[in-house]
N, C-alpha and C. Protein backbone atom coordinates (compact mmCIF):
# COMPACT_ATOMS: atom_id res chain seq x y z
N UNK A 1 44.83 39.38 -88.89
CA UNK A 1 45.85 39.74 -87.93
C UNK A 1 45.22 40.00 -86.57
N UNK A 2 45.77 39.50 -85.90
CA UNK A 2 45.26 39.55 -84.36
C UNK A 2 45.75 41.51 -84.05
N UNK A 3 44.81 41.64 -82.45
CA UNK A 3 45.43 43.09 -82.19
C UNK A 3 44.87 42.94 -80.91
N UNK A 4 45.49 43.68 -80.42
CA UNK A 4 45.65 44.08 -78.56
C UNK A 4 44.23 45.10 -78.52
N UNK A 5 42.89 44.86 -78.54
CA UNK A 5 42.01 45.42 -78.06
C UNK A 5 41.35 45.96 -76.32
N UNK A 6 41.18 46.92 -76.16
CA UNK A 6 40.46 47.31 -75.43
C UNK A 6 38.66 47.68 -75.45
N UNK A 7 38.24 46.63 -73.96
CA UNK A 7 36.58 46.71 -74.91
C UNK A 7 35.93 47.64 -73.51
N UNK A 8 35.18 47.95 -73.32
CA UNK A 8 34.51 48.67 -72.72
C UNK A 8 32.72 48.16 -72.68
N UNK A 9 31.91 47.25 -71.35
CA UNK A 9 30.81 46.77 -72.07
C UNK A 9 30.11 47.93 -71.98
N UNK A 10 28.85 48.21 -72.74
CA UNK A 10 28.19 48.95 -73.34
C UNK A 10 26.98 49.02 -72.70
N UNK A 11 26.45 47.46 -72.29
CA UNK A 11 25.13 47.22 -72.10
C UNK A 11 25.04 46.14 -71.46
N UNK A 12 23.99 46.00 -70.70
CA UNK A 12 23.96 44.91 -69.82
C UNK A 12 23.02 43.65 -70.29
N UNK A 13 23.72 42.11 -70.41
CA UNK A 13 22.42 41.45 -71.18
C UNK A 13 21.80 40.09 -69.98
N UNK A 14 20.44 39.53 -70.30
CA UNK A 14 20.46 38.86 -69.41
C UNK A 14 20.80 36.76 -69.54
N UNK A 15 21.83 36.23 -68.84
CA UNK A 15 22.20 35.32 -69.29
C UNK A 15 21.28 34.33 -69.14
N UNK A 16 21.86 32.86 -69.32
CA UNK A 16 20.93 31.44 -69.03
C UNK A 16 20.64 31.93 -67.62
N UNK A 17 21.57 31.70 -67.20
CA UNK A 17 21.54 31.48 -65.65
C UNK A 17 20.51 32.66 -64.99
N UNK A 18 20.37 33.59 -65.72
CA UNK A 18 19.27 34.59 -65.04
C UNK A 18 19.81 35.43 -64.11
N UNK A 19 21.31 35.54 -64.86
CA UNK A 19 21.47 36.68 -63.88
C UNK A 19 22.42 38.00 -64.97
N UNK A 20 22.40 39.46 -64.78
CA UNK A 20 22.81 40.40 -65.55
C UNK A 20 24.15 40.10 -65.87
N UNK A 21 24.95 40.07 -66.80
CA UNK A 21 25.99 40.31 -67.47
C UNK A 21 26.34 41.34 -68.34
N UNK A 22 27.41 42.26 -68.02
CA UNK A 22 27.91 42.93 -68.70
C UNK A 22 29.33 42.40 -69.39
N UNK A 23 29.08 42.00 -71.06
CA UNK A 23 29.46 41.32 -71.70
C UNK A 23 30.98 41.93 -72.17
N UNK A 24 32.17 41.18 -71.87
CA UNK A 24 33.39 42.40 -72.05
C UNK A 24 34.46 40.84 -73.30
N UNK A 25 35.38 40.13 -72.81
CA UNK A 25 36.30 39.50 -73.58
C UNK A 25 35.28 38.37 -73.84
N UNK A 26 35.32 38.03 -75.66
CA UNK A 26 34.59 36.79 -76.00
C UNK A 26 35.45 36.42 -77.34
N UNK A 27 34.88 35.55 -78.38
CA UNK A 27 35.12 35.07 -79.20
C UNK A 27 34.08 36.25 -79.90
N UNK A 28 32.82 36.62 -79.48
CA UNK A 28 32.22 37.42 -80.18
C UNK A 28 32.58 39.21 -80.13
N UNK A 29 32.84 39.35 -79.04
CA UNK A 29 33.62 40.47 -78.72
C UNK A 29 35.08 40.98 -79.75
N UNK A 30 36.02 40.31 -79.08
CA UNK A 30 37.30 40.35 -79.80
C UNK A 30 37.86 39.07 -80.60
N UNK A 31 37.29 38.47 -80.66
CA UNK A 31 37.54 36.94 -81.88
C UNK A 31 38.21 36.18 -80.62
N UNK A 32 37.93 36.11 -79.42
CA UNK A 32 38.99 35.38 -78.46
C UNK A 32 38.92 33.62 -78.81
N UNK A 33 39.86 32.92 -79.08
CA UNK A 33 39.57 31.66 -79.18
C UNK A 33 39.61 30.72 -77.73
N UNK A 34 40.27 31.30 -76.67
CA UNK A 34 39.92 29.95 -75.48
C UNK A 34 39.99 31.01 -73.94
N UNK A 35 38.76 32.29 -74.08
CA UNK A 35 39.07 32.71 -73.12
C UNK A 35 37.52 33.74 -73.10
N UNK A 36 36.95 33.34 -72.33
CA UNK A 36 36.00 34.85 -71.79
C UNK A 36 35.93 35.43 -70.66
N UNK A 37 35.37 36.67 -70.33
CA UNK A 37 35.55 37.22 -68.85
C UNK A 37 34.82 38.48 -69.08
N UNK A 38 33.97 38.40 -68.48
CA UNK A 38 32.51 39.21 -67.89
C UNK A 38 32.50 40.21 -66.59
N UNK A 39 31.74 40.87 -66.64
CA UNK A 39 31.28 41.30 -65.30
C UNK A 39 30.04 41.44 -64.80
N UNK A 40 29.80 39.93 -64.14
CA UNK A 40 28.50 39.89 -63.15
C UNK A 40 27.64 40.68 -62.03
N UNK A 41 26.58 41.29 -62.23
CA UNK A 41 25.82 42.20 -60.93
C UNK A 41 24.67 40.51 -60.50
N UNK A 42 24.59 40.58 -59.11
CA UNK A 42 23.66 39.65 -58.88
C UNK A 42 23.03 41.21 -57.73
N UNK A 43 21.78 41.15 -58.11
CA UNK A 43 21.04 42.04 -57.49
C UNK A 43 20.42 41.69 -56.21
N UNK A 44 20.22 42.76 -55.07
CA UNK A 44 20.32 42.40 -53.97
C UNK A 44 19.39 41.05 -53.77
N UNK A 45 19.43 40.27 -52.98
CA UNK A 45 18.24 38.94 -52.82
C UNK A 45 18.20 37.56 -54.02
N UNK A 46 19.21 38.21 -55.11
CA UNK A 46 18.57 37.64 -56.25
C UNK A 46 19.44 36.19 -56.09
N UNK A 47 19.26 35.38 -57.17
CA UNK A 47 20.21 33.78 -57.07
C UNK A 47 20.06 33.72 -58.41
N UNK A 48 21.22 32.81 -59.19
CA UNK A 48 21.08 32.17 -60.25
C UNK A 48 20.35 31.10 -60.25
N UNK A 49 20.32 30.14 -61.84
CA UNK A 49 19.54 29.73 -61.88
C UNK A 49 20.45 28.20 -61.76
N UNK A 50 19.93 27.32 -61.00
CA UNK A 50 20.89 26.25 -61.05
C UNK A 50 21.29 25.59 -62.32
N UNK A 51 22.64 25.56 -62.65
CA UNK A 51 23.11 25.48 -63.77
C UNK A 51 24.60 24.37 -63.88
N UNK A 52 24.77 24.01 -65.06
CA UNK A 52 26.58 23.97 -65.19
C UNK A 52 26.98 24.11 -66.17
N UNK A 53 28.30 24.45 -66.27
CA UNK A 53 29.04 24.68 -67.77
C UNK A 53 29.62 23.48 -68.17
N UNK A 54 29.34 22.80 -69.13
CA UNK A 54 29.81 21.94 -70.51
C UNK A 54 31.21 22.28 -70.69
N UNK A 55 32.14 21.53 -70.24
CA UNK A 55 33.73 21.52 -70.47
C UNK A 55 34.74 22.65 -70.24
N UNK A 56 34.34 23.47 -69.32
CA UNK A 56 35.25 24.28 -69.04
C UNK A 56 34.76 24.85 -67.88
N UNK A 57 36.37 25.57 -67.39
CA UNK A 57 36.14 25.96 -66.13
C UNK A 57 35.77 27.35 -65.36
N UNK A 58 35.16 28.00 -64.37
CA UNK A 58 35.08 29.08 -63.99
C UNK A 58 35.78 29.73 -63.09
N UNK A 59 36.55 31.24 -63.03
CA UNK A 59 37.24 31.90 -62.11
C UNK A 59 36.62 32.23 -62.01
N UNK A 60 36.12 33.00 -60.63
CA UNK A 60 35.92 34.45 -60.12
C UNK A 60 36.36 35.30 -59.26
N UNK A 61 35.95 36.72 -59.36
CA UNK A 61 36.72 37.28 -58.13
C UNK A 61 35.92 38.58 -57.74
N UNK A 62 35.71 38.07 -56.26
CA UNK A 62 34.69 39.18 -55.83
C UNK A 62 34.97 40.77 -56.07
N UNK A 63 33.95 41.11 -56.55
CA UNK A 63 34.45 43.08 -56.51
C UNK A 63 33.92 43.37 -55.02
N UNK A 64 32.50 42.66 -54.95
CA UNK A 64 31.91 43.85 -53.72
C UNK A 64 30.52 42.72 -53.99
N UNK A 65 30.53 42.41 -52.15
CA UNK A 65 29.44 41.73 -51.45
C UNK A 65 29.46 39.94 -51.23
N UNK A 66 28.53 39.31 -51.01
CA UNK A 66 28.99 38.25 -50.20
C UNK A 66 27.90 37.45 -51.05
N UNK A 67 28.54 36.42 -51.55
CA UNK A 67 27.93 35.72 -52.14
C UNK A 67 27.70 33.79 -51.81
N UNK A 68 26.71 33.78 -51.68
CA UNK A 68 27.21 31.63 -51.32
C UNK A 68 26.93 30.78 -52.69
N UNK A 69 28.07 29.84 -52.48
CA UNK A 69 27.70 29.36 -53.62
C UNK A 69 27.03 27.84 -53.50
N UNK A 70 26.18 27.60 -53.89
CA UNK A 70 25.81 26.03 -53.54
C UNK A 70 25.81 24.97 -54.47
N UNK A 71 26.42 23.99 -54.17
CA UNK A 71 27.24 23.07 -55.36
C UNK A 71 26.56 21.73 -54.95
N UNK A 72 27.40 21.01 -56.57
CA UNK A 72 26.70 19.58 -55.91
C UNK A 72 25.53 18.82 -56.61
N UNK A 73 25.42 17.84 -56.52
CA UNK A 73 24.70 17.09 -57.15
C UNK A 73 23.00 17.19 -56.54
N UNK A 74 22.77 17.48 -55.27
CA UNK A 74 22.04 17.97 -54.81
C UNK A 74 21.75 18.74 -53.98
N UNK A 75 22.67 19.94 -54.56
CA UNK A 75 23.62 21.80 -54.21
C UNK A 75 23.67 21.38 -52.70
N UNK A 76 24.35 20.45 -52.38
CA UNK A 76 24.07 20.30 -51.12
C UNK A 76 25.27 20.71 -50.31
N UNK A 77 26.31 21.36 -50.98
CA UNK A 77 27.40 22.19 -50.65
C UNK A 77 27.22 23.19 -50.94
N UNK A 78 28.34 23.86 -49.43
CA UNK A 78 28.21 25.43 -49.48
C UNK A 78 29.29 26.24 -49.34
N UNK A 79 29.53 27.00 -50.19
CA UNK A 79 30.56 27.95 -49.60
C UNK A 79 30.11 29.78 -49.95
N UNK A 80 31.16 30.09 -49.03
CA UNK A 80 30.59 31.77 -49.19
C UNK A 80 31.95 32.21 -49.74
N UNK A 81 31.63 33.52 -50.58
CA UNK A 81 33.04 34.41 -51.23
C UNK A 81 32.59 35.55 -50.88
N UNK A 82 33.27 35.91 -50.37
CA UNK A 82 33.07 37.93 -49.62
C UNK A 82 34.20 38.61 -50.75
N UNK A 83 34.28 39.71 -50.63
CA UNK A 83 34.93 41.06 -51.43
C UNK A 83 36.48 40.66 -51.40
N UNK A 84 36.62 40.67 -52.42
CA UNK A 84 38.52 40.23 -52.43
C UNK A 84 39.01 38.86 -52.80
N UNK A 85 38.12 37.81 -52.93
CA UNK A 85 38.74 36.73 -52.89
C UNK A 85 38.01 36.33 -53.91
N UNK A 86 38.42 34.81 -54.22
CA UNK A 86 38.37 34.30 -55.83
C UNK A 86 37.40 32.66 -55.53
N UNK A 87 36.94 32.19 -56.45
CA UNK A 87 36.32 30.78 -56.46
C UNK A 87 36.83 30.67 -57.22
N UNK A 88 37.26 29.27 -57.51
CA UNK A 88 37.17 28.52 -58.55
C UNK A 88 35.47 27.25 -58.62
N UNK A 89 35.13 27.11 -59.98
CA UNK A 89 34.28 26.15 -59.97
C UNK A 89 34.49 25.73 -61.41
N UNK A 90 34.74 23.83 -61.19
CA UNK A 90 35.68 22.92 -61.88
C UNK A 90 33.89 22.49 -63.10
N UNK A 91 34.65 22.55 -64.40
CA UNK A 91 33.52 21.81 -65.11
C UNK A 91 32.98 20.71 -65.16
N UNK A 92 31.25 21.32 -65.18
CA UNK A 92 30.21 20.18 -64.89
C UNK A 92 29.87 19.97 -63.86
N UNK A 93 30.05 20.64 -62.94
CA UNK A 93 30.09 20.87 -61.28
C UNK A 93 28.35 21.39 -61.34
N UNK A 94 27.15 21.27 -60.99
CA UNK A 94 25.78 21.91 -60.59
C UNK A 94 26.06 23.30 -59.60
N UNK A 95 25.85 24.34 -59.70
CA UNK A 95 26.10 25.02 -59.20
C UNK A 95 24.99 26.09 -58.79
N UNK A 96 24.73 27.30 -57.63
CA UNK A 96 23.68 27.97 -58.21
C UNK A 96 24.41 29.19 -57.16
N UNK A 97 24.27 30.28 -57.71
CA UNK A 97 25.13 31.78 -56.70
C UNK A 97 23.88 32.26 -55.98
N UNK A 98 23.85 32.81 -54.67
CA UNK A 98 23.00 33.68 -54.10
C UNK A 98 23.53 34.53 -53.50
N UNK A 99 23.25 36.11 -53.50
CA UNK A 99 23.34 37.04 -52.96
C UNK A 99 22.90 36.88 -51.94
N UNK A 100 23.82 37.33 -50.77
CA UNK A 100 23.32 37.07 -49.23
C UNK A 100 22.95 38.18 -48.53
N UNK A 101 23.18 39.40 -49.52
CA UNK A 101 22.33 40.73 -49.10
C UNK A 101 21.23 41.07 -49.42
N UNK A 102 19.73 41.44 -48.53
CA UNK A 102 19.15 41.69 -48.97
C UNK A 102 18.43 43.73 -49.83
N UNK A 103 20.32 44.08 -49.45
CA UNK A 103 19.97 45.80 -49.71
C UNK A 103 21.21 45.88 -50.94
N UNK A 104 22.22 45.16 -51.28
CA UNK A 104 22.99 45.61 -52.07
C UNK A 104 23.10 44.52 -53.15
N UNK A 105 23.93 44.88 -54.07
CA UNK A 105 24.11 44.37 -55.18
C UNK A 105 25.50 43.49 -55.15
N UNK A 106 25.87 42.83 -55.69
CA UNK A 106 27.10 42.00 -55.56
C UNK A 106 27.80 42.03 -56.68
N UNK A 107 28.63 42.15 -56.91
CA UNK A 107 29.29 42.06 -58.14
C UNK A 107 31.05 41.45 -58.60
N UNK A 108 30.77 40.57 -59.46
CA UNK A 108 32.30 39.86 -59.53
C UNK A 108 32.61 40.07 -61.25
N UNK A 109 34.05 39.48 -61.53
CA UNK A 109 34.40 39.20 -62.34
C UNK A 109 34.56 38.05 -62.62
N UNK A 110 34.28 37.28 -63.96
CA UNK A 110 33.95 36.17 -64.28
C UNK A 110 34.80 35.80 -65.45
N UNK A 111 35.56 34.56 -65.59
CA UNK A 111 36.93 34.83 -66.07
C UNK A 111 36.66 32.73 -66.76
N UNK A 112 36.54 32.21 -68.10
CA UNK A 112 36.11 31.25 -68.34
C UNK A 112 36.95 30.85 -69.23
N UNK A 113 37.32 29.64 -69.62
CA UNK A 113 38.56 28.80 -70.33
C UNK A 113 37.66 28.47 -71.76
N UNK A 114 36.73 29.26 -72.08
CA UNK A 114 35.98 29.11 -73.08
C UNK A 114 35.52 30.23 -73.51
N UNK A 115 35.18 30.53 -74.85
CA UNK A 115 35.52 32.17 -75.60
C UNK A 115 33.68 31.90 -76.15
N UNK A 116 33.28 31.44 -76.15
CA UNK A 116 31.51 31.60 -76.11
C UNK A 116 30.73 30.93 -75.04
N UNK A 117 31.50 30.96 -73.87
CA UNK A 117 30.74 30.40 -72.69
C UNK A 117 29.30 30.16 -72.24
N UNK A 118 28.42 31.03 -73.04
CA UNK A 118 26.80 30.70 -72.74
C UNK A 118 26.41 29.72 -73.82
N UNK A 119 27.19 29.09 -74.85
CA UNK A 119 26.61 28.33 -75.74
C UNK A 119 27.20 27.29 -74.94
N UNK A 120 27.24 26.70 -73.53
CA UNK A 120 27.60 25.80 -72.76
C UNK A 120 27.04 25.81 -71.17
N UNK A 121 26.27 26.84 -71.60
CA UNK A 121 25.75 26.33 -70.25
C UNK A 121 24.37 25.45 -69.97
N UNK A 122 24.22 24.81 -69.44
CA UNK A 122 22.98 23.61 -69.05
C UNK A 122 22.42 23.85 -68.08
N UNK A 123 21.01 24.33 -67.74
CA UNK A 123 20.15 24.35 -66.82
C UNK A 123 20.36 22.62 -65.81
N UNK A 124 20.06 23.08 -64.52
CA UNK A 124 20.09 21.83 -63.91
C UNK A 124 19.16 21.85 -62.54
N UNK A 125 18.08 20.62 -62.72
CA UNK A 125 17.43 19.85 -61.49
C UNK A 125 17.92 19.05 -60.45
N UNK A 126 18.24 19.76 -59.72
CA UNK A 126 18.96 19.19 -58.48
C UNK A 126 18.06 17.89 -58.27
N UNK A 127 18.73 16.84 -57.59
CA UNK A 127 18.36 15.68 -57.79
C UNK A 127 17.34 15.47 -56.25
């Protein structure tokens, strides 16, 4: 029987991408079958690791700080997300996040059309 859970993460783990996750709605969490959503710290200076996700797509939505994102086959696109506002990034897209502060921490919510989302993600060599 399914049930209306409330999760609370516990602990912070570190993902592919190399950056902290605090692990909240999963398939491993609450049995979710087509849905996860996290909460990302990218620490001041820090960047992910250039990456993409395998068949599904990514929300986010800034809590706090300014982040660029660089996309692309040879990340050769750019965009920035400041505090309040949302990205989308479409699957299979190369992607890599950098914190554009070098004193604070950044932090979003991360919201995925897939309920074990790190068993899909793919390291990637920009071309």
């Amino acid at each position: 029987m399914q049930e209306v859970q409330a999760i609370r993460p516990d602990r912070e783990v570190l993902t592919r991408q190399s950056l902290p996750y605090f692990i909240g709605i999963s398939a491993q969490t609450v049995g979710a079958s087509g849905l996860s959503m996290h909460l990302v710290t990218i620490p001041p200076g820090a960047k992910s690791e250039p990456h993409y996700h395998l068949g599904y797509e990514t929300g986010i939505y800034v809590l706090a700080g300014k982040v660029l994102t660089r996309w692309g086959t040879k990340l050769e696109n750019e965009v920035i997300s400041e505090t309040g506002e949302f990205l989308f990034i479409p699957a299979g897209i190369p992607h890599q996040a950098v914190n554009l502060s070098a004193s604070e921490a950044a932090r979003a919510v991360v919201a995925r059309n897939h309920p074990a989302e790190q068993d899909q993600v793919r390291p990637y060599r920009a071309a």
